[in-house]
C-alpha atoms as a PDB file:
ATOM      1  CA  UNK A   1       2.034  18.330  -7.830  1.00  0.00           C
ATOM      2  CA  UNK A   2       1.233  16.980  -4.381  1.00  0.00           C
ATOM      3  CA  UNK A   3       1.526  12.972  -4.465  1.00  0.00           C
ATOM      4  CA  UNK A   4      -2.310  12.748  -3.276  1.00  0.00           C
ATOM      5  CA  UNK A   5      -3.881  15.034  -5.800  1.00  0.00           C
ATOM      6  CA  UNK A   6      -1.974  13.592  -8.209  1.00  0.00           C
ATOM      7  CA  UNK A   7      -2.893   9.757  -6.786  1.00  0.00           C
ATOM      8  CA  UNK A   8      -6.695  10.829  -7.420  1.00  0.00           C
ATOM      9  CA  UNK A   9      -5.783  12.285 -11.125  1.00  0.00           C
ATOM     10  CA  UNK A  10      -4.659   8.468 -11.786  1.00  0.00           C
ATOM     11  CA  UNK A  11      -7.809   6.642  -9.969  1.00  0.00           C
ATOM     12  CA  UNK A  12      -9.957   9.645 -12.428  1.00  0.00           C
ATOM     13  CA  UNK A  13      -7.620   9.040 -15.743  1.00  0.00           C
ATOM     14  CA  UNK A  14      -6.911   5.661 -15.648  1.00  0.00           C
ATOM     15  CA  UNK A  15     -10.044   3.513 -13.668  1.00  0.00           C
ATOM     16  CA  UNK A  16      -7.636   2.656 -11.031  1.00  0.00           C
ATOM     17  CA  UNK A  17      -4.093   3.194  -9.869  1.00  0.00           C
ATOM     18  CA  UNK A  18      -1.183   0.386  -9.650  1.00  0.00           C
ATOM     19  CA  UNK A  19       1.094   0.569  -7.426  1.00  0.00           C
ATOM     20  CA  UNK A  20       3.923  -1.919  -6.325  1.00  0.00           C
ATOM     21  CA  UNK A  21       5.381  -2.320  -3.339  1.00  0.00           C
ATOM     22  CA  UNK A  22       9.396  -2.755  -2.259  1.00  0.00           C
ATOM     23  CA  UNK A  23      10.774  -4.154   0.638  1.00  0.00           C
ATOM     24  CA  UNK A  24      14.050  -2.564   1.242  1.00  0.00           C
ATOM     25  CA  UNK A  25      15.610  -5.759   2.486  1.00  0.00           C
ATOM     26  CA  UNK A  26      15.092  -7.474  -0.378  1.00  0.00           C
ATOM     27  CA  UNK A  27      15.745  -3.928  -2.500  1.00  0.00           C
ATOM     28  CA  UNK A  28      19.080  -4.864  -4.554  1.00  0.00           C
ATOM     29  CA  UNK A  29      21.150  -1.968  -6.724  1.00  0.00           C
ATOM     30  CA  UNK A  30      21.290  -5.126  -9.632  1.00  0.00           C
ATOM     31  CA  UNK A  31      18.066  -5.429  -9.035  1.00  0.00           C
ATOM     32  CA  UNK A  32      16.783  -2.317  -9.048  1.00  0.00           C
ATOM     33  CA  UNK A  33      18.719  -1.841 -11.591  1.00  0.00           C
ATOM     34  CA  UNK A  34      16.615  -4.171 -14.101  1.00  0.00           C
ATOM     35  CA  UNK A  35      12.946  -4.135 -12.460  1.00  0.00           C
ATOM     36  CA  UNK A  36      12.588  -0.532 -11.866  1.00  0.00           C
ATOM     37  CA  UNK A  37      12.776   0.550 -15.342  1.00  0.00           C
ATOM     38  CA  UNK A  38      10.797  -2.564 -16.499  1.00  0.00           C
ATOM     39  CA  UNK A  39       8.119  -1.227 -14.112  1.00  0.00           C
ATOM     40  CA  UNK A  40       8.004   1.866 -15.635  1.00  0.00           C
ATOM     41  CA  UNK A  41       7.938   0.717 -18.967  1.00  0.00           C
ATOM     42  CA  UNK A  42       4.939  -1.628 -18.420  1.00  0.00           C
ATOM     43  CA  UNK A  43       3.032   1.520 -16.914  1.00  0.00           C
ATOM     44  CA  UNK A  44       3.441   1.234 -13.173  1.00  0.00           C
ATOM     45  CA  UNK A  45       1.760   4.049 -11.652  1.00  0.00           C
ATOM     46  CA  UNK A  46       4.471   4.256  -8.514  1.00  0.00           C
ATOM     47  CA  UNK A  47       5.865   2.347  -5.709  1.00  0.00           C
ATOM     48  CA  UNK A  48       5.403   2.023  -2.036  1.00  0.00           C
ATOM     49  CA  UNK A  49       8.187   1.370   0.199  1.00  0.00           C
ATOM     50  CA  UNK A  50       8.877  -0.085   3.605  1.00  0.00           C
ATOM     51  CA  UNK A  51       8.380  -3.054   5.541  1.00  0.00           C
ATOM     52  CA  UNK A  52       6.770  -4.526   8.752  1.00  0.00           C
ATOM     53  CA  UNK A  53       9.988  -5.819   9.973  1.00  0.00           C
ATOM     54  CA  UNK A  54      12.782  -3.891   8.253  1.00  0.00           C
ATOM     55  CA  UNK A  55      16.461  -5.750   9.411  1.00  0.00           C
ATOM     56  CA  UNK A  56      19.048  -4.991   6.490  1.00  0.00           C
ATOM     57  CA  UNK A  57      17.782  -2.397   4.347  1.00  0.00           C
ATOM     58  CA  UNK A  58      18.183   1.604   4.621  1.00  0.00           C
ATOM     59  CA  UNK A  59      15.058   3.470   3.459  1.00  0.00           C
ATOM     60  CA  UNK A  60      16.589   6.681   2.324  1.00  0.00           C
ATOM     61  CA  UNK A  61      19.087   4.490   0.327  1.00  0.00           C
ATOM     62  CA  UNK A  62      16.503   2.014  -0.796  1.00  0.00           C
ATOM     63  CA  UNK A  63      14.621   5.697  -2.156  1.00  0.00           C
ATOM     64  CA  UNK A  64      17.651   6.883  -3.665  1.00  0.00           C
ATOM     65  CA  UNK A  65      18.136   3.437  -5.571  1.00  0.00           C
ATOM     66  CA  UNK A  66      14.635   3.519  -7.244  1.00  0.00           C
ATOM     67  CA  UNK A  67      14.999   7.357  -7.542  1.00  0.00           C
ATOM     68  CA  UNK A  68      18.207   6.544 -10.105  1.00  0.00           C
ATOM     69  CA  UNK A  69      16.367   4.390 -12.465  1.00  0.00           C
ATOM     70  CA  UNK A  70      12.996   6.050 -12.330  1.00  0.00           C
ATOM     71  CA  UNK A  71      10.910   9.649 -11.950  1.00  0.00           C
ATOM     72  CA  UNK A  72       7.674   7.902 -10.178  1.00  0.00           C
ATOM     73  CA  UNK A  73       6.967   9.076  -7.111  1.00  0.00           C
ATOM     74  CA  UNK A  74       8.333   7.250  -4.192  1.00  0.00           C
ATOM     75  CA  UNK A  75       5.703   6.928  -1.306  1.00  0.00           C
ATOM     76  CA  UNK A  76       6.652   5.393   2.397  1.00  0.00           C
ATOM     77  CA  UNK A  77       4.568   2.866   3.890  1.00  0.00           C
ATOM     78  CA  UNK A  78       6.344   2.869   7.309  1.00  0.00           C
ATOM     79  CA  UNK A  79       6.517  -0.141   9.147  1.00  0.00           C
ATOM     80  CA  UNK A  80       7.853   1.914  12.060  1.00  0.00           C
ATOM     81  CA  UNK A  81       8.794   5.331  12.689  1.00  0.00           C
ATOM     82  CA  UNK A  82      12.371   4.518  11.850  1.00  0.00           C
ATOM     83  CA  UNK A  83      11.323   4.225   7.872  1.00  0.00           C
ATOM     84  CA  UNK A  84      11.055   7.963   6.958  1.00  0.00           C
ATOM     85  CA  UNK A  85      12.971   9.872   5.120  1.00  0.00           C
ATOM     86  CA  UNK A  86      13.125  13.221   3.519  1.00  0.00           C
ATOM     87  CA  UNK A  87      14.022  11.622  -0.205  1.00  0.00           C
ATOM     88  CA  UNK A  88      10.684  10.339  -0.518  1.00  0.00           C
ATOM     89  CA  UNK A  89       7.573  11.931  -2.151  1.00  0.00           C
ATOM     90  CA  UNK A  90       5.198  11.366   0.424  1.00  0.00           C
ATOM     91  CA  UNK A  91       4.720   9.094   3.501  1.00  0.00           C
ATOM     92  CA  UNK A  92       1.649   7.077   4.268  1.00  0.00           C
ATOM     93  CA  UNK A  93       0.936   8.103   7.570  1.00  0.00           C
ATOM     94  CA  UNK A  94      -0.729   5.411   8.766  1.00  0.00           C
ATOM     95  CA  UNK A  95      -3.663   4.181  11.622  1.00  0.00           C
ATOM     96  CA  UNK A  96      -3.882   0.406  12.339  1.00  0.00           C
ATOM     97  CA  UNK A  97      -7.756   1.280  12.644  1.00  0.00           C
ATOM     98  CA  UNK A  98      -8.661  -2.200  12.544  1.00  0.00           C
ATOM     99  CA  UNK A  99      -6.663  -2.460  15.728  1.00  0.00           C
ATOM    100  CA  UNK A 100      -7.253  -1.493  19.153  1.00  0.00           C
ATOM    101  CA  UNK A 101      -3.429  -1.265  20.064  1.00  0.00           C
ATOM    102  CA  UNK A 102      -3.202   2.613  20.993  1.00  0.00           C
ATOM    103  CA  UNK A 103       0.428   2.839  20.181  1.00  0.00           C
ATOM    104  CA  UNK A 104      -0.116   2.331  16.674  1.00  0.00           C
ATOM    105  CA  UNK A 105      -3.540   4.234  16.418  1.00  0.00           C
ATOM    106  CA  UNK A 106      -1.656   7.237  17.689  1.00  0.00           C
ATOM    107  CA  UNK A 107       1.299   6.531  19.881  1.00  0.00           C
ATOM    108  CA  UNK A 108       3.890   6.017  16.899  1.00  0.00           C
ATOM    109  CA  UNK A 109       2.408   8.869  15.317  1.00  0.00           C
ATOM    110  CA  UNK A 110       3.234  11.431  17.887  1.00  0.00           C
ATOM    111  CA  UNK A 111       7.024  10.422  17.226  1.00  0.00           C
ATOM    112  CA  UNK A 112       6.862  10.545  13.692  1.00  0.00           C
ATOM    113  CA  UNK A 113       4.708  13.674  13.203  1.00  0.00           C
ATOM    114  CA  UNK A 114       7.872  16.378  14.118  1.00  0.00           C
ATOM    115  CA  UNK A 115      10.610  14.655  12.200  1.00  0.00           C
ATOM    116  CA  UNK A 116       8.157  14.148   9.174  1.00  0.00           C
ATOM    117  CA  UNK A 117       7.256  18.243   9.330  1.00  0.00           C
ATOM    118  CA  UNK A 118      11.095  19.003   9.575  1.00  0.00           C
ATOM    119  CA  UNK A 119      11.611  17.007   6.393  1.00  0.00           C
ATOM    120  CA  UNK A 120       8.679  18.598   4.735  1.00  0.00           C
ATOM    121  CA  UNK A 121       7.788  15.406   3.612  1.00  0.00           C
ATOM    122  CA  UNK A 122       3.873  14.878   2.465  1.00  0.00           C
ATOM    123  CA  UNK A 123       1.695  13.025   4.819  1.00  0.00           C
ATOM    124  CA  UNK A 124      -1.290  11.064   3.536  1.00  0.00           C
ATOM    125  CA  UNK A 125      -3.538  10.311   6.593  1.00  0.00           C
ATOM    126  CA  UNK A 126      -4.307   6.679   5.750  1.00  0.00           C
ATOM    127  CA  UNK A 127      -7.059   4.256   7.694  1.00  0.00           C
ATOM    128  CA  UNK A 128      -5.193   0.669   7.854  1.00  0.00           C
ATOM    129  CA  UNK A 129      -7.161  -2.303   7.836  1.00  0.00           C
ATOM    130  CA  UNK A 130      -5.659  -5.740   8.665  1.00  0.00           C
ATOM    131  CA  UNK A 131      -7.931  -8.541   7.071  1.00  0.00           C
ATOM    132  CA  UNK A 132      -7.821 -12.410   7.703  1.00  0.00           C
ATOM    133  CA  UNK A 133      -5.838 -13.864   4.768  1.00  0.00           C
ATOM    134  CA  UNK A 134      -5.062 -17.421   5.547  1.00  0.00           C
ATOM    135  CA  UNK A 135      -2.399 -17.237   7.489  1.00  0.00           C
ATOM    136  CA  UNK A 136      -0.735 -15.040  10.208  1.00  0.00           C
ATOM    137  CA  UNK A 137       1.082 -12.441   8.473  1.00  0.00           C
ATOM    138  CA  UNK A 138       3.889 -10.071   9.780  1.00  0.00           C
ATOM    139  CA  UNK A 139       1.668  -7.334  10.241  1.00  0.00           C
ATOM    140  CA  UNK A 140      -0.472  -8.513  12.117  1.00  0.00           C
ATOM    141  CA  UNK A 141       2.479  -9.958  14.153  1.00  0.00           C
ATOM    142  CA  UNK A 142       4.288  -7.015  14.533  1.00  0.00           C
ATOM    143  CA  UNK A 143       1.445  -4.571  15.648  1.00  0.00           C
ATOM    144  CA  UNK A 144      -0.227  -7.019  17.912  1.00  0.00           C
ATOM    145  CA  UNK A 145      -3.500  -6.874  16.760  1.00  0.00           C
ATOM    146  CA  UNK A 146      -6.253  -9.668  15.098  1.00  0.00           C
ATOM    147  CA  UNK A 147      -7.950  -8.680  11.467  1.00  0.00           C
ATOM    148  CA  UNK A 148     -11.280  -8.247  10.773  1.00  0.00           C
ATOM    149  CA  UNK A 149     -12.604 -11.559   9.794  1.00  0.00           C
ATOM    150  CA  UNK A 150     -12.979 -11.903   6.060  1.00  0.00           C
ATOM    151  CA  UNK A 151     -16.601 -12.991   6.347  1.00  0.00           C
ATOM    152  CA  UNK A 152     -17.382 -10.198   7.896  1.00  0.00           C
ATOM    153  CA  UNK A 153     -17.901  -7.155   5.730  1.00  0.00           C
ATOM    154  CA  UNK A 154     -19.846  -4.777   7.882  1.00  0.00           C
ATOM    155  CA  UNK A 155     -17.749  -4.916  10.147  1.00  0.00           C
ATOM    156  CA  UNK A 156     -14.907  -3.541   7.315  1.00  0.00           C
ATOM    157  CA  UNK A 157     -17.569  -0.628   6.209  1.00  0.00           C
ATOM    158  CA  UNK A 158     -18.100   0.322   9.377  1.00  0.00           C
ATOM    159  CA  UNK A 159     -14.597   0.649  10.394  1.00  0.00           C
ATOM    160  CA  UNK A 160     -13.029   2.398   7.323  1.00  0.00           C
ATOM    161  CA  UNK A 161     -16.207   4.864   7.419  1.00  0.00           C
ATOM    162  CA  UNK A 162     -15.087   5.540  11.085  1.00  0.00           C
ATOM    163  CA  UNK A 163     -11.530   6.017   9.463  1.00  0.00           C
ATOM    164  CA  UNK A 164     -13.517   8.606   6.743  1.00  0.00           C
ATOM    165  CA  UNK A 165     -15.087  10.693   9.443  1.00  0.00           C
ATOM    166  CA  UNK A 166     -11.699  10.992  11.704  1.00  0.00           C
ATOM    167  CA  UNK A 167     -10.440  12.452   8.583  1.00  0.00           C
ATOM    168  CA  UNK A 168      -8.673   9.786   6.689  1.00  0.00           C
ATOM    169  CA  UNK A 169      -7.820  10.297   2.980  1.00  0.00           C
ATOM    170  CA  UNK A 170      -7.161   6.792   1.872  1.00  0.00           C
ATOM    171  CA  UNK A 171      -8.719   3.948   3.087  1.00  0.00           C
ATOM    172  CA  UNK A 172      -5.929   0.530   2.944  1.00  0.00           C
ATOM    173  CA  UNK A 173      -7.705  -3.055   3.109  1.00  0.00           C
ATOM    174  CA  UNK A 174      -4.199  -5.020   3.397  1.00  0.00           C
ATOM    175  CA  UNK A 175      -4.460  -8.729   3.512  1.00  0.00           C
ATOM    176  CA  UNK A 176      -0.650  -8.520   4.242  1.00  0.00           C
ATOM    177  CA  UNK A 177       2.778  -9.707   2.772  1.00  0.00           C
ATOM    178  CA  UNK A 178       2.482 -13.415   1.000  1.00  0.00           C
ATOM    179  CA  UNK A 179      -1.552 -13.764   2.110  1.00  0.00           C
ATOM    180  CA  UNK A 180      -3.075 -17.438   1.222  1.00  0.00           C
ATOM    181  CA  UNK A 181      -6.209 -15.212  -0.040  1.00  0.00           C
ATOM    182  CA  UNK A 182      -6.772 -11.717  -1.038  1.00  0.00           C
ATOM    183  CA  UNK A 183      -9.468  -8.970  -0.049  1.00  0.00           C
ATOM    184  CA  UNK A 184     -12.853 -10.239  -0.284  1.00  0.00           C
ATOM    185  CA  UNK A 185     -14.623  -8.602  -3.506  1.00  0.00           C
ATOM    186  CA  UNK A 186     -17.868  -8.760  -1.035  1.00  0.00           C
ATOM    187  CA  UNK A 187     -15.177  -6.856   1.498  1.00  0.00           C
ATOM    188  CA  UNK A 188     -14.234  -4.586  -1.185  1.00  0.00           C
ATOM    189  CA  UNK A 189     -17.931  -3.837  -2.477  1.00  0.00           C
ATOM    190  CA  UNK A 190     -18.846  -2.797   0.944  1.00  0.00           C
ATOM    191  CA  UNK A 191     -16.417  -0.786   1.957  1.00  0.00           C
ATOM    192  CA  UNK A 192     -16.429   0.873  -1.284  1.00  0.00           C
ATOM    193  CA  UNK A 193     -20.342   1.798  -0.595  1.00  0.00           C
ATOM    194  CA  UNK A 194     -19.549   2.941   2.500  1.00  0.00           C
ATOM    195  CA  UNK A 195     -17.070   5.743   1.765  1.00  0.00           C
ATOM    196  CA  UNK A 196     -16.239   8.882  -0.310  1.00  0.00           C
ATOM    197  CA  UNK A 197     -12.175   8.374  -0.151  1.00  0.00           C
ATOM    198  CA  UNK A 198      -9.708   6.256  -2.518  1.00  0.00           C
ATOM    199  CA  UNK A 199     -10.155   2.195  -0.817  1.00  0.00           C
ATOM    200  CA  UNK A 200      -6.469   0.363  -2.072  1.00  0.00           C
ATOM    201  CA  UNK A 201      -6.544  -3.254  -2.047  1.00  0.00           C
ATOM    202  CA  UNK A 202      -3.311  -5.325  -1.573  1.00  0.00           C
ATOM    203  CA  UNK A 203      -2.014  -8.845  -0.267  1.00  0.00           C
ATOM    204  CA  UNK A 204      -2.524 -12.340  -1.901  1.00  0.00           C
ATOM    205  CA  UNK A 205      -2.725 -10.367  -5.430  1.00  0.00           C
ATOM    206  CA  UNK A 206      -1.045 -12.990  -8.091  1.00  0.00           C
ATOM    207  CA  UNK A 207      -2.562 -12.103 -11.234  1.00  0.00           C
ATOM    208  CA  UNK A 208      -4.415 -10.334 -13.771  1.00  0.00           C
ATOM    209  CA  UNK A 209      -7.691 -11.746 -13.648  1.00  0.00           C
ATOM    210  CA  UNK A 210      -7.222 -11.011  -9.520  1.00  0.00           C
ATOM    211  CA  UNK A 211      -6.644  -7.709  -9.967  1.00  0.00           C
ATOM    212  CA  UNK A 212      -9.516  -6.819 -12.271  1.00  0.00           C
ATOM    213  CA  UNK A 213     -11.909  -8.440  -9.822  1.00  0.00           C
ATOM    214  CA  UNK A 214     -10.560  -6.329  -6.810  1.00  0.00           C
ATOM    215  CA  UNK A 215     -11.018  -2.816  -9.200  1.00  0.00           C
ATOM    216  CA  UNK A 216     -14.332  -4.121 -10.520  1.00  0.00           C
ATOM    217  CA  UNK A 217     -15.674  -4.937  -6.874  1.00  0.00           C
ATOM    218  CA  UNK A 218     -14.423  -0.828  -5.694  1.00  0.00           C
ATOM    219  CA  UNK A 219     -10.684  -0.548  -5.422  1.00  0.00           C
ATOM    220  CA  UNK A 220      -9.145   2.624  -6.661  1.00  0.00           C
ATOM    221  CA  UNK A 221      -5.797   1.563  -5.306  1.00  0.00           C
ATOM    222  CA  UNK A 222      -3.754  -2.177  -6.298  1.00  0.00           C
ATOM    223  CA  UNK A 223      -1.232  -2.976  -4.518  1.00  0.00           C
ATOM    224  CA  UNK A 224       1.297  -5.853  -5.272  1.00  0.00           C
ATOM    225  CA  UNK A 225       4.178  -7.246  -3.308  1.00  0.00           C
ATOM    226  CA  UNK A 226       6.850  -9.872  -2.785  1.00  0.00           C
ATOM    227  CA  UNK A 227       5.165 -11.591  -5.793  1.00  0.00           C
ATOM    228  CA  UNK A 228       6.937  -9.661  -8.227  1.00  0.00           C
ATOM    229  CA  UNK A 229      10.087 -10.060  -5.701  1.00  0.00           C
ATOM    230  CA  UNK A 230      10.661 -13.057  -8.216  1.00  0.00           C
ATOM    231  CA  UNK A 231      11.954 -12.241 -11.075  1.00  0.00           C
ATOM    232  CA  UNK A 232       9.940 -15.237 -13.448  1.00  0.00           C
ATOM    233  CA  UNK A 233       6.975 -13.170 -12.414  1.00  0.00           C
ATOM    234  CA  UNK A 234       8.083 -10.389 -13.865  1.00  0.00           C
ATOM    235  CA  UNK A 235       6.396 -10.631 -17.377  1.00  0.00           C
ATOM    236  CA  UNK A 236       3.270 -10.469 -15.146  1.00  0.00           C
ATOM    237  CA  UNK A 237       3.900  -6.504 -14.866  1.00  0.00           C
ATOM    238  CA  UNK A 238       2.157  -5.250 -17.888  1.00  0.00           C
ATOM    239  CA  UNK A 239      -0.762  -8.193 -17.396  1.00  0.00           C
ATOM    240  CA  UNK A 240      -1.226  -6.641 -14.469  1.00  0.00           C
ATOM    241  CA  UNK A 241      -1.182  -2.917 -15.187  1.00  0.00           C
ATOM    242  CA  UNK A 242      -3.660  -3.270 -17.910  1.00  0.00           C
ATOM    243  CA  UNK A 243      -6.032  -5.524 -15.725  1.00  0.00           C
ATOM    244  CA  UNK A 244      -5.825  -2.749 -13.045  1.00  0.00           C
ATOM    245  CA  UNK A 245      -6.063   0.323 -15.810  1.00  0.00           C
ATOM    246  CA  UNK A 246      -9.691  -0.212 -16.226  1.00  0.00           C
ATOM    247  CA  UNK A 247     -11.180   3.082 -17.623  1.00  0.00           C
END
């Protein structure tokens, strides 16, 4: 089944999908070897994997890893068009649309498009939306370009609509790795009214009763990070999956 339809059979089946996200410099076999597993077993839905600034890790390695303790699919969120590889399910192919910088509304996309069509790897167009979280995050850093100000939730609608109508079939509000403060329900709400296409919600996302509020105010999508990068947060896994598994 291709990763998308079968992204949109979770968000239909379960309320909402959980996803968790793995940095492949931080992406350990002993690791791996515990937390996959346990993510699995506490009804993680599947993982994104990449990184704004990737230094250590290898991606198709990193895949291969979570591939060996686990049969969910594997989907890259590319910090760069050096984090693709054909071992993954599908690739996030991703527009900083809440950016102006042209190289990564399209530039690093031009790159990226032949290699990922010679690895036959699903692309899932994807409208990326920085948003102020407290702090400036690596994202934002990396790609040059400010977030939408949290107070501001037209602004949010009217840019991930844009993202709808150039064709976009995910819409990703990202508050970014280790945010002070997640997504804006208000943000959320909006954006949510706005569109026809999955919203995902991720950054600043600590706990249960976060999570819930981000589904309840229109996410389809939950994303969490480098939290879980700890393992005394891992009994938070299952908290976390239920919260998000709504339905």
């Amino acid at each position: 089944m291709e990763i998308y339809r079968w992204l949109k059979k979770v968000i239909s089946e379960k309320g909402a999908a959980f996803l968790i996200v793995l940095d492949p410099d931080n992406l350990s076999e002993e690791t791996s070897e515990k937390f996959i597993p346990l993510c699995k077993e506490s009804d993680v839905d599947g993982f994104l994997i990449g990184g704004s600034l990737m230094t250590r890790g290898d991606i198709g390695k990193s895949i291969e890893t979570v591939k060996r303790y686990s049969d969910l699919p594997v989907i890259i969120f590319p910090g760069s068009v050096n984090q693709i590889s054909e071992k993954a399910d599908a690739i996030l192919f991703l527009s900083l649309i809440s950016g102006r910088n042209s190289e990564h509304l399209i530039g690093s996309h031009v790159i990226a498009a032949p290699a990922i069509k010679r690895m036959g790897i699903e692309p899932i167009s994807t409208g990326y939306m920085l948003i102020e979280s407290g702090k400036a995050t690596t994202a934002q850093y990396i790609s040059g370009s400010a977030p939408i100000p949290r107070n501001k939730p037209e602004i949010a609608a009217a840019t991930a609509l844009a993202g709808e109508y150039l064709g976009m079939k995910l819409i990703y509000l990202e508050g970014g790795s280790g945010a002070d403060w997640a997504v804006p329900n208000k943000m959320i709400s909006k954006v949510k009214e706005s569109v026809s296409i999955p919203v995902m919600v991720g950054g600043g996302i600590r706990d249960a009763k976060t999570a819930a509020e981000k589904v309840n105010a229109g996410a389809s999508v939950v994303i969490v990070g480098n939290h879980l990068e700890d393992e005394n947060n891992w009994a938070l896994i299952k908290e976390l999956a239920e919260a998000i598994h709504n339905k």
